[in-house]
C-alpha atoms as a PDB file:
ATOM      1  CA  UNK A   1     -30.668  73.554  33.324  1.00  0.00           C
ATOM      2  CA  UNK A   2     -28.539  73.251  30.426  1.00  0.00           C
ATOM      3  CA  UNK A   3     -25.034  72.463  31.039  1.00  0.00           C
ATOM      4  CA  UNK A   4     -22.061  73.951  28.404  1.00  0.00           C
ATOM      5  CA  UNK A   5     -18.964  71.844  27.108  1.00  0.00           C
ATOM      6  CA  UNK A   6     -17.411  69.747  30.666  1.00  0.00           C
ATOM      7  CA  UNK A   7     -14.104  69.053  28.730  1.00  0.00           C
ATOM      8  CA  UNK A   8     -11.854  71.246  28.675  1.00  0.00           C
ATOM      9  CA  UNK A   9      -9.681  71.630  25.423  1.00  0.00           C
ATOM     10  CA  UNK A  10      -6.353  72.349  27.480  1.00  0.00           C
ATOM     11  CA  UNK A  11      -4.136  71.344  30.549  1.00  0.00           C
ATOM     12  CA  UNK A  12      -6.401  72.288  33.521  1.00  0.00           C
ATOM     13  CA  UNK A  13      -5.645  75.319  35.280  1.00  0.00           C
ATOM     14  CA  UNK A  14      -7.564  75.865  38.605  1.00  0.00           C
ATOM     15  CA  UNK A  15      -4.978  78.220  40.672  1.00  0.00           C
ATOM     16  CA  UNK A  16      -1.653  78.495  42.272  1.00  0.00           C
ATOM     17  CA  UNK A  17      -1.350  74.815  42.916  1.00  0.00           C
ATOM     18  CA  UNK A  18      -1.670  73.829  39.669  1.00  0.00           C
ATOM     19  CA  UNK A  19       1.932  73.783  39.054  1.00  0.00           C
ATOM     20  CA  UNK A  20       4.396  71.125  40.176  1.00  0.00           C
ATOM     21  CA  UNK A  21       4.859  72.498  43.050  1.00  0.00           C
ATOM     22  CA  UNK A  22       1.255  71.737  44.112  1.00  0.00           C
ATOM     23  CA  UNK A  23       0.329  69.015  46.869  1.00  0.00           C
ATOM     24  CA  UNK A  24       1.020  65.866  46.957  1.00  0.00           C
ATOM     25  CA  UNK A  25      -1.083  63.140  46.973  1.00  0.00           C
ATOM     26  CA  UNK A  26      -1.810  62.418  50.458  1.00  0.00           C
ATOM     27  CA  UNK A  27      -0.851  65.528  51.689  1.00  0.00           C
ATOM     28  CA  UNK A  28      -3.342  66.449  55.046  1.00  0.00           C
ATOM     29  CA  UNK A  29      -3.281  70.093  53.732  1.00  0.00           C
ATOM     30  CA  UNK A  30      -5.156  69.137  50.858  1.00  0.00           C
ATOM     31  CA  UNK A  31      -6.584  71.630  48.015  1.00  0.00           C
ATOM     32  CA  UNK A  32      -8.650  74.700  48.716  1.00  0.00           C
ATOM     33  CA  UNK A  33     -12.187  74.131  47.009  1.00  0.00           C
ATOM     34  CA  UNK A  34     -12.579  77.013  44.492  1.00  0.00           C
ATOM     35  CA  UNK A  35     -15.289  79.776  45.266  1.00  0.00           C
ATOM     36  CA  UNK A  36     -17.557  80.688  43.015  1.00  0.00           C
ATOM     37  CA  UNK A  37     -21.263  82.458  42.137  1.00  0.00           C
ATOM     38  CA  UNK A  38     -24.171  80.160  42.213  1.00  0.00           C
ATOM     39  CA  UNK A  39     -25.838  82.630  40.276  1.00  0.00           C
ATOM     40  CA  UNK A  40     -24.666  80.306  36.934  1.00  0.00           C
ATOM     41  CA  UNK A  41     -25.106  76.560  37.974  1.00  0.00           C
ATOM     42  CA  UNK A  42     -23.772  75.436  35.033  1.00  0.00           C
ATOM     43  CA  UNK A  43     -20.704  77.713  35.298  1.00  0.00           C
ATOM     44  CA  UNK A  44     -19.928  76.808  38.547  1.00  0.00           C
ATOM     45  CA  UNK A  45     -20.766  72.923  37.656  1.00  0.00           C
ATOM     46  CA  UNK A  46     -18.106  73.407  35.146  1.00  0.00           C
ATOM     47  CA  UNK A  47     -15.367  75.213  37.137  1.00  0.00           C
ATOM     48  CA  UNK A  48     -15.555  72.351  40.044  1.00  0.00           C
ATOM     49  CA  UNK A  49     -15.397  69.622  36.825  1.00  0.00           C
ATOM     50  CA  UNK A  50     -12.279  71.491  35.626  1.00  0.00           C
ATOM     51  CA  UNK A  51     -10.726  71.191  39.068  1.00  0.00           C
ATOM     52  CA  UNK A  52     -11.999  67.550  40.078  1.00  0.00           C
ATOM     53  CA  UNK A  53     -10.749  66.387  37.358  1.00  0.00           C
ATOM     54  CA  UNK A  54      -6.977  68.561  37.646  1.00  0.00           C
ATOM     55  CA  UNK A  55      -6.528  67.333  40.981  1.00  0.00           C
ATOM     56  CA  UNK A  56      -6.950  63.732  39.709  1.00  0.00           C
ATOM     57  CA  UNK A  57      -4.904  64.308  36.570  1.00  0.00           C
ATOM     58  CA  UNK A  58      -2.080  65.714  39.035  1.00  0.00           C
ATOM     59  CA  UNK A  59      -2.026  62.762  40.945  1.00  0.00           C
ATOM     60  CA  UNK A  60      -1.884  60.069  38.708  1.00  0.00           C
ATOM     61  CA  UNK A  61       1.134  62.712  36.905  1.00  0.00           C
ATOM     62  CA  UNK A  62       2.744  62.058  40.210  1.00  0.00           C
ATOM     63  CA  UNK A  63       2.441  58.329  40.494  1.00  0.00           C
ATOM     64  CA  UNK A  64       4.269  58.381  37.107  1.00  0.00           C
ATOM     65  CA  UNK A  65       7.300  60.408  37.902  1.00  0.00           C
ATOM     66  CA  UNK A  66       7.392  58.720  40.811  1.00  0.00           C
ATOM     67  CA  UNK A  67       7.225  55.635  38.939  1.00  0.00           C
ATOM     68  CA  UNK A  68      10.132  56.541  36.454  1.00  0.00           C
ATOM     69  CA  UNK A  69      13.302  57.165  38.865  1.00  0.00           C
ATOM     70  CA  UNK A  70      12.288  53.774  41.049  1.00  0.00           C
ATOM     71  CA  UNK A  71      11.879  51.931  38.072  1.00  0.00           C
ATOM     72  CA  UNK A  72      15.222  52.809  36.718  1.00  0.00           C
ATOM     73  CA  UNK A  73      16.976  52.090  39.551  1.00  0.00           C
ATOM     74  CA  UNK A  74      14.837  48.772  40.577  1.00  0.00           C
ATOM     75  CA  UNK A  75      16.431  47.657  36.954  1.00  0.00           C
ATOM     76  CA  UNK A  76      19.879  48.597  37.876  1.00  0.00           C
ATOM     77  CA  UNK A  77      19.642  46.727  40.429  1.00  0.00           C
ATOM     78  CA  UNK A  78      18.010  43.723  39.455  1.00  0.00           C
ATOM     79  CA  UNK A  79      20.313  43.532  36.932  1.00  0.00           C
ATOM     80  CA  UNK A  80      23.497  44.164  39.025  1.00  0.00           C
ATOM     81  CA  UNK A  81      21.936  40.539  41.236  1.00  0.00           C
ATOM     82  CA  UNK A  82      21.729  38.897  38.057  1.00  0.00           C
ATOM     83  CA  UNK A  83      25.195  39.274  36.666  1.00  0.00           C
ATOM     84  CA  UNK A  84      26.953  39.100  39.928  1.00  0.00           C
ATOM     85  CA  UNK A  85      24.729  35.347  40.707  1.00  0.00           C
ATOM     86  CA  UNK A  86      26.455  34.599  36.995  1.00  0.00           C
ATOM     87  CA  UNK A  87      29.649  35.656  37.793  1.00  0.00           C
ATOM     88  CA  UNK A  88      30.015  34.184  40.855  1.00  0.00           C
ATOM     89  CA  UNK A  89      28.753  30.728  40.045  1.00  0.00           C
ATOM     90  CA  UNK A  90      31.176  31.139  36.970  1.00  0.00           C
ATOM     91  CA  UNK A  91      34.652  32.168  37.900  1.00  0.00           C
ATOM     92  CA  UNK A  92      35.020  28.865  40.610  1.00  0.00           C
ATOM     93  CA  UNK A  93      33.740  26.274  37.643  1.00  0.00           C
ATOM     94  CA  UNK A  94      36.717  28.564  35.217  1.00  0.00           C
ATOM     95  CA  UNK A  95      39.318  28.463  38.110  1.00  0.00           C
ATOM     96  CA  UNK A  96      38.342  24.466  38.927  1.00  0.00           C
ATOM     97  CA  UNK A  97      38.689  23.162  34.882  1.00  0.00           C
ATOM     98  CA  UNK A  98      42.400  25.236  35.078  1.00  0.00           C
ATOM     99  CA  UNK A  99      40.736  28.060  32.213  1.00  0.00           C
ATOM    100  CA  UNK A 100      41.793  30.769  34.570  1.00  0.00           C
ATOM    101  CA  UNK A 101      43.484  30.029  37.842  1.00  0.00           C
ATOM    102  CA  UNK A 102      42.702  32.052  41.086  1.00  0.00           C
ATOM    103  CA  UNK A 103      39.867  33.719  40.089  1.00  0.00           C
ATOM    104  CA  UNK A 104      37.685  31.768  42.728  1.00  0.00           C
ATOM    105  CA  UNK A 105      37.810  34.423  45.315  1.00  0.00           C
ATOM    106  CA  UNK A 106      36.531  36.569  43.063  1.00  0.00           C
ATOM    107  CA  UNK A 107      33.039  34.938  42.235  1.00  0.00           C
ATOM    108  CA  UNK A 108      33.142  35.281  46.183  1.00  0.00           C
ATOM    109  CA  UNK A 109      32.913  38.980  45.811  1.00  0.00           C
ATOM    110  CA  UNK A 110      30.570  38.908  42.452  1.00  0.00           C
ATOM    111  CA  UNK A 111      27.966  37.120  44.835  1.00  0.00           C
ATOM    112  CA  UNK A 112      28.656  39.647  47.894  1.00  0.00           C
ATOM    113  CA  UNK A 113      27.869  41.940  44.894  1.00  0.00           C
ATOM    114  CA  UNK A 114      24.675  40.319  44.252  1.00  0.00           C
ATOM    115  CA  UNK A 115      23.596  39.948  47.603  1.00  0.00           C
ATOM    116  CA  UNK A 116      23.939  43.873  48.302  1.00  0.00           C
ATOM    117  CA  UNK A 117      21.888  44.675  44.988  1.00  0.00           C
ATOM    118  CA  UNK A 118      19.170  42.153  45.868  1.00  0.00           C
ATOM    119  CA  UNK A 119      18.927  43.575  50.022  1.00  0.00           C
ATOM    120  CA  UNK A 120      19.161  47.530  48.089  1.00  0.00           C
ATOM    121  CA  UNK A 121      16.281  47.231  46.439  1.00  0.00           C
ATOM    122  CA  UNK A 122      14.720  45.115  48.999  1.00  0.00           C
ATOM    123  CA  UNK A 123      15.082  47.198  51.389  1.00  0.00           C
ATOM    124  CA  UNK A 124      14.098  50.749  49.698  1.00  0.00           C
ATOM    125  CA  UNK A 125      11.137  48.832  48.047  1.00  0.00           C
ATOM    126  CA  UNK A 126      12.510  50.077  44.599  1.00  0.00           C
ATOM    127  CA  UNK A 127      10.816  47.548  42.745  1.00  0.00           C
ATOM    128  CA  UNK A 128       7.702  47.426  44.582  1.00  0.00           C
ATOM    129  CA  UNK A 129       7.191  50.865  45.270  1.00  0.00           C
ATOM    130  CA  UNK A 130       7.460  51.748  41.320  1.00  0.00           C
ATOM    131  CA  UNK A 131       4.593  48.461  41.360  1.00  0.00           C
ATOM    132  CA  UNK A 132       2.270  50.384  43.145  1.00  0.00           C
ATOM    133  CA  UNK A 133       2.794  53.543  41.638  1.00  0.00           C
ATOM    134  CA  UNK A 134       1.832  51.989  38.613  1.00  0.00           C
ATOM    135  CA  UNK A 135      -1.336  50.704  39.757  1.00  0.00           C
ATOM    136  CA  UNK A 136      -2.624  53.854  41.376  1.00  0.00           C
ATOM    137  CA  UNK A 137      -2.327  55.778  38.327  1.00  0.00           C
ATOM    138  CA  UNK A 138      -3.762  52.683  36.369  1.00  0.00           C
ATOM    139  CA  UNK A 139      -6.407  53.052  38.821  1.00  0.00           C
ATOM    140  CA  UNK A 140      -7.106  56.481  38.675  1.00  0.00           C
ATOM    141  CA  UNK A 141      -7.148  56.652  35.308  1.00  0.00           C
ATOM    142  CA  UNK A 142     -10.063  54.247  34.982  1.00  0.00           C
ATOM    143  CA  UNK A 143     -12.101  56.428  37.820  1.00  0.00           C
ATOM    144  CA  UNK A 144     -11.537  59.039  35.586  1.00  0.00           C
ATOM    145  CA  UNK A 145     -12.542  57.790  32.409  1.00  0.00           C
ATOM    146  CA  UNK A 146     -15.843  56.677  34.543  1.00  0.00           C
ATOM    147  CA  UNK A 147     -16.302  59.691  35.714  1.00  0.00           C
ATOM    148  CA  UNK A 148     -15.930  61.716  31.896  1.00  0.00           C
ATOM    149  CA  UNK A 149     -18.455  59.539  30.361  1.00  0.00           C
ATOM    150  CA  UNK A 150     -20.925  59.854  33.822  1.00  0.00           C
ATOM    151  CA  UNK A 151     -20.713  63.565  33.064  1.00  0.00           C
ATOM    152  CA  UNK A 152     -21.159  63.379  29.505  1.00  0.00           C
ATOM    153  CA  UNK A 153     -24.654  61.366  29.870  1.00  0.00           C
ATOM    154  CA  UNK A 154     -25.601  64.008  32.594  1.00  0.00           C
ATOM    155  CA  UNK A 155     -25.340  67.034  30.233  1.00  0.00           C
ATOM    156  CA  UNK A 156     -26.662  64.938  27.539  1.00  0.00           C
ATOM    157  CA  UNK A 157     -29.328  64.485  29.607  1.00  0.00           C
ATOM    158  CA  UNK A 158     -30.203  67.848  30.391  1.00  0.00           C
ATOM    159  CA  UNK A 159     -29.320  69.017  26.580  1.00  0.00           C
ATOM    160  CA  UNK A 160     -31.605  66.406  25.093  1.00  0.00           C
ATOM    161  CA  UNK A 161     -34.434  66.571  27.544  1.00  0.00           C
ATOM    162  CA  UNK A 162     -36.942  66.319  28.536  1.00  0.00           C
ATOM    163  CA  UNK A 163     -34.700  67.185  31.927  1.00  0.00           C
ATOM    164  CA  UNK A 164     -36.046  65.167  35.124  1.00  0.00           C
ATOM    165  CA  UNK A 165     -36.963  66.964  37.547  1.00  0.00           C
ATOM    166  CA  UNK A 166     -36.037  70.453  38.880  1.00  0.00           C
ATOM    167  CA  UNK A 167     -33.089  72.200  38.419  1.00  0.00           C
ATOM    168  CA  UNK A 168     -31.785  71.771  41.810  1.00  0.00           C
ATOM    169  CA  UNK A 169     -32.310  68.075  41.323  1.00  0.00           C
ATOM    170  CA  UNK A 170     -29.405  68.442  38.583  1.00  0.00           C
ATOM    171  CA  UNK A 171     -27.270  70.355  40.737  1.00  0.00           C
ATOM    172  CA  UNK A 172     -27.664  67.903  43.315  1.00  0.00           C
ATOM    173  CA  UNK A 173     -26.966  64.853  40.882  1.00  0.00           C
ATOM    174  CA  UNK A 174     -24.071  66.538  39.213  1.00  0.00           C
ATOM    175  CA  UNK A 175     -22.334  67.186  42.686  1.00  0.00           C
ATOM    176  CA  UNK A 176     -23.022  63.445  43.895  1.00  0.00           C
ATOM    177  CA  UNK A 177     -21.037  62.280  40.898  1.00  0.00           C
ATOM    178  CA  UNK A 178     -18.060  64.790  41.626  1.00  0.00           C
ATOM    179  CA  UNK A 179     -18.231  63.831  45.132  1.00  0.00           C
ATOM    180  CA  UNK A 180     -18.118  60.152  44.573  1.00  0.00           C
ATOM    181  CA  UNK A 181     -15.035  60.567  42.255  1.00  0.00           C
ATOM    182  CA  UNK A 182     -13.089  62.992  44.743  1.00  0.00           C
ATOM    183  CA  UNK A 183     -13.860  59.898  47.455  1.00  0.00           C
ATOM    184  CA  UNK A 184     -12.173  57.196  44.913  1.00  0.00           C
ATOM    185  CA  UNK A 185      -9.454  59.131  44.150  1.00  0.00           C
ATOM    186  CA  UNK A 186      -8.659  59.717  47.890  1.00  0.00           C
ATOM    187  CA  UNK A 187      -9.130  56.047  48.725  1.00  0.00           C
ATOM    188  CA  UNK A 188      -6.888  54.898  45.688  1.00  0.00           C
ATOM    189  CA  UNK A 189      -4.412  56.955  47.434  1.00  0.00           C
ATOM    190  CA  UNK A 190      -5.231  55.916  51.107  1.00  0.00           C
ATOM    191  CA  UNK A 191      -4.716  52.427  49.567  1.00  0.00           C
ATOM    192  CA  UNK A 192      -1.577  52.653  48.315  1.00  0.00           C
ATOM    193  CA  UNK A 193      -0.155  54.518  51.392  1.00  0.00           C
ATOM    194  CA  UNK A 194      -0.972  52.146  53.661  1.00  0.00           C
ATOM    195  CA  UNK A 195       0.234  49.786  51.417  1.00  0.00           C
ATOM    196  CA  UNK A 196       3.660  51.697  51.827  1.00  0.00           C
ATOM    197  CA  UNK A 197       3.308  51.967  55.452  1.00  0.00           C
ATOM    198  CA  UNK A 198       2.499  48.078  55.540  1.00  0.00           C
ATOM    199  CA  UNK A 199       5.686  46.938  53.522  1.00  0.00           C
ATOM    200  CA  UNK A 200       7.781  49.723  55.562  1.00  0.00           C
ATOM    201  CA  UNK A 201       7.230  48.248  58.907  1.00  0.00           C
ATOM    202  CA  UNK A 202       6.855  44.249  57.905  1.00  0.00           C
ATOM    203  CA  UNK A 203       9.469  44.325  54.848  1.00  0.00           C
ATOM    204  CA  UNK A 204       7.372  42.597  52.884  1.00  0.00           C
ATOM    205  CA  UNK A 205       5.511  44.061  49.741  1.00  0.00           C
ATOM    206  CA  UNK A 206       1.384  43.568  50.533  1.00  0.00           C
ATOM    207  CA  UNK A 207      -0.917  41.701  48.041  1.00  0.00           C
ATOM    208  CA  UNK A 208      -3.315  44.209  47.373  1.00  0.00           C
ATOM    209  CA  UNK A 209      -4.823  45.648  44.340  1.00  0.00           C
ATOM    210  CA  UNK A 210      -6.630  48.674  43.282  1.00  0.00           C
ATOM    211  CA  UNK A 211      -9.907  47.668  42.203  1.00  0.00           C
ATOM    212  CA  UNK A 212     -13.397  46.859  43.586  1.00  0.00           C
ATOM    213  CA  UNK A 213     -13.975  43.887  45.190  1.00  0.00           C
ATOM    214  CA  UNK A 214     -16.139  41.741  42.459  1.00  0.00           C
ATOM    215  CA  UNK A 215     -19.457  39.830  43.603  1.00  0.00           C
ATOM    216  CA  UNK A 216     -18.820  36.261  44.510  1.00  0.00           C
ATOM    217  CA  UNK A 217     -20.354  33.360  42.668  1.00  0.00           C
ATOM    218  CA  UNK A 218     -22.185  31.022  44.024  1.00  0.00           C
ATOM    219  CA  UNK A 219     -20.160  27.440  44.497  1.00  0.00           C
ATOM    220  CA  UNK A 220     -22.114  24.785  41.791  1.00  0.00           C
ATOM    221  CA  UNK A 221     -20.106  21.842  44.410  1.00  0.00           C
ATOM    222  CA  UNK A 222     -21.382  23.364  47.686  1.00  0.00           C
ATOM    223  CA  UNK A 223     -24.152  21.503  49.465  1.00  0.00           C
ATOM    224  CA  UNK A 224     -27.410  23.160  49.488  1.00  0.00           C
ATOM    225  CA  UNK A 225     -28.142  25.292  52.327  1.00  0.00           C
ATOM    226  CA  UNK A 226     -30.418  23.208  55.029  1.00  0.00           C
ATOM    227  CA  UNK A 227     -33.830  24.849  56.401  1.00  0.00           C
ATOM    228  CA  UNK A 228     -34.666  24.246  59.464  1.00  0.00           C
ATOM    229  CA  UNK A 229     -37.751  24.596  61.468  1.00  0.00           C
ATOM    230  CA  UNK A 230     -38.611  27.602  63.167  1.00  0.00           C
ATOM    231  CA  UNK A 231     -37.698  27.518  66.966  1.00  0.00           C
ATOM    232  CA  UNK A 232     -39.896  25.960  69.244  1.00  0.00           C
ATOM    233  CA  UNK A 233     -40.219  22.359  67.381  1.00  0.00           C
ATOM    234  CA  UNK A 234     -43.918  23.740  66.444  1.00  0.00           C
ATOM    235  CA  UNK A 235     -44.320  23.220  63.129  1.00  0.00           C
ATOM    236  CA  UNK A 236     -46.866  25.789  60.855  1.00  0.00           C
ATOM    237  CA  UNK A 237     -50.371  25.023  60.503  1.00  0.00           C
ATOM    238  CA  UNK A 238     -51.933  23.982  56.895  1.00  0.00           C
ATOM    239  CA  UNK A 239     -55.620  24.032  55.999  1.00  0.00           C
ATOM    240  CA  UNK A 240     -56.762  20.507  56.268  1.00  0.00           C
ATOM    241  CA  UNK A 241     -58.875  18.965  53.086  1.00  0.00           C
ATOM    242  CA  UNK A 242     -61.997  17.997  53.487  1.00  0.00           C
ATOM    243  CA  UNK A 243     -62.997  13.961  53.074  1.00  0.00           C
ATOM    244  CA  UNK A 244     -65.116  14.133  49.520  1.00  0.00           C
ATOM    245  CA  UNK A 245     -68.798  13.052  50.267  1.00  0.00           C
ATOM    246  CA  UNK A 246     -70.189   9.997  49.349  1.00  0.00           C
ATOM    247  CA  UNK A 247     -72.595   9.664  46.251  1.00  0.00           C
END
């Protein structure tokens, strides 16, 4: 089964929700899977590539807007802490050396100021929420990258040949690789909503990132692990040696 071209050369376009006003990530209504004529495999192959990968390209686009306006205002913020922590430590050390008298009540204010800015974006999760955004589109972006050159090497595969096995076979393998990107996607985005609900109802920003867990190494200092006998106390029988006869 030979497969055509997988990327396509424009912005994807896979129906009315294609626009921004499509779903959001997260949202339980989700996207309508297109419907199509198995009659073509590789036609239809290539239509649910096309709208894999737009739904994944959509919500990492969201992430960034998202990320933008939250940024911004995390930095206005910050910044507004910063200058009134300066100002207010400043104006008593200027009113106590005489450089400008009665200004102590102000630096009062400046740190009321900074107090406010700092409990703002605290309490909105400005800074953090723009944090995660970040990360899920980081992440998404590499399960999509992953999944481009997985698809290349399966229609390389069936372009080159000799093609293993039957045709279904290649249907079958092409879907478990769409299928296994859809379930990433949706789990980046699990991830960083219950990451959001997490910070919401604690106030504190979880420590959790968006990739894999990696395979642990085995400690050089630990002690090696201890066998022990098998239960009962009996212990296994060996083949005794023969006494060598004398000459």
């Amino acid at each position: 089964m030979g497969q055509p071209e997988m990327q396509p050369e424009g912005p994807p376009q896979d129906g009315p929700d294609a626009g921004p006003d499509g779903p959001r990530p997260g949202d339980p209504a989700g996207r309508t899977l297109p419907l199509g004529d198995w009659g073509e495999p590789a036609q239809r192959l290539d239509e649910l590539y096309r709208w894999v990968e737009g739904g994944a390209l959509r919500t990492a686009d969201w992430y960034l807007a998202d990320r933008l306006w939250r940024r911004r205002a995390a930095r206005a913020l910050r910044g507004g802490t910063a200058a009134g922590l300066v100002v207010g430590a400043a104006l008593p050390l200027l009113d106590t050396t005489g450089a400008v008298s009665g200004c102590a009540p102000w630096g009062c204010l400046a740190l009321l100021l900074a107090a406010a800015c700092a409990g703002v974006d605290r309490g909105f999760g400005l800074t953090s929420g723009w944090l995660r955004d970040m990360a899920a589109a980081q992440a998404i972006d590499r399960r999509l990258r992953t999944l481009q050159f997985d698809w290349a090497a399966e229609s390389a595969r069936e372009v080159l040949g000799p093609a293993e096995g039957t045709a279904a076979e290649a249907v079958d393998r092409c879907l478990g690789i769409l299928r296994r990107f859809s379930e990433d996607v949706a789990e980046v985005v699990r991830t960083e909503t219950t990451d959001w609900l997490l910070e919401f109802r604690t106030g504190r920003p979880p420590l959790s990132v968006h990739t894999a867990p990696s395979a642990q190494r085995p400690d050089p200092t630990a002690p090696a692990p201890r066998h022990f006998p098998p239960p009962g106390g009996t212990r296994p029988n060996m083949p005794r040696q023969r006494p060598p006869e004398p000459r």
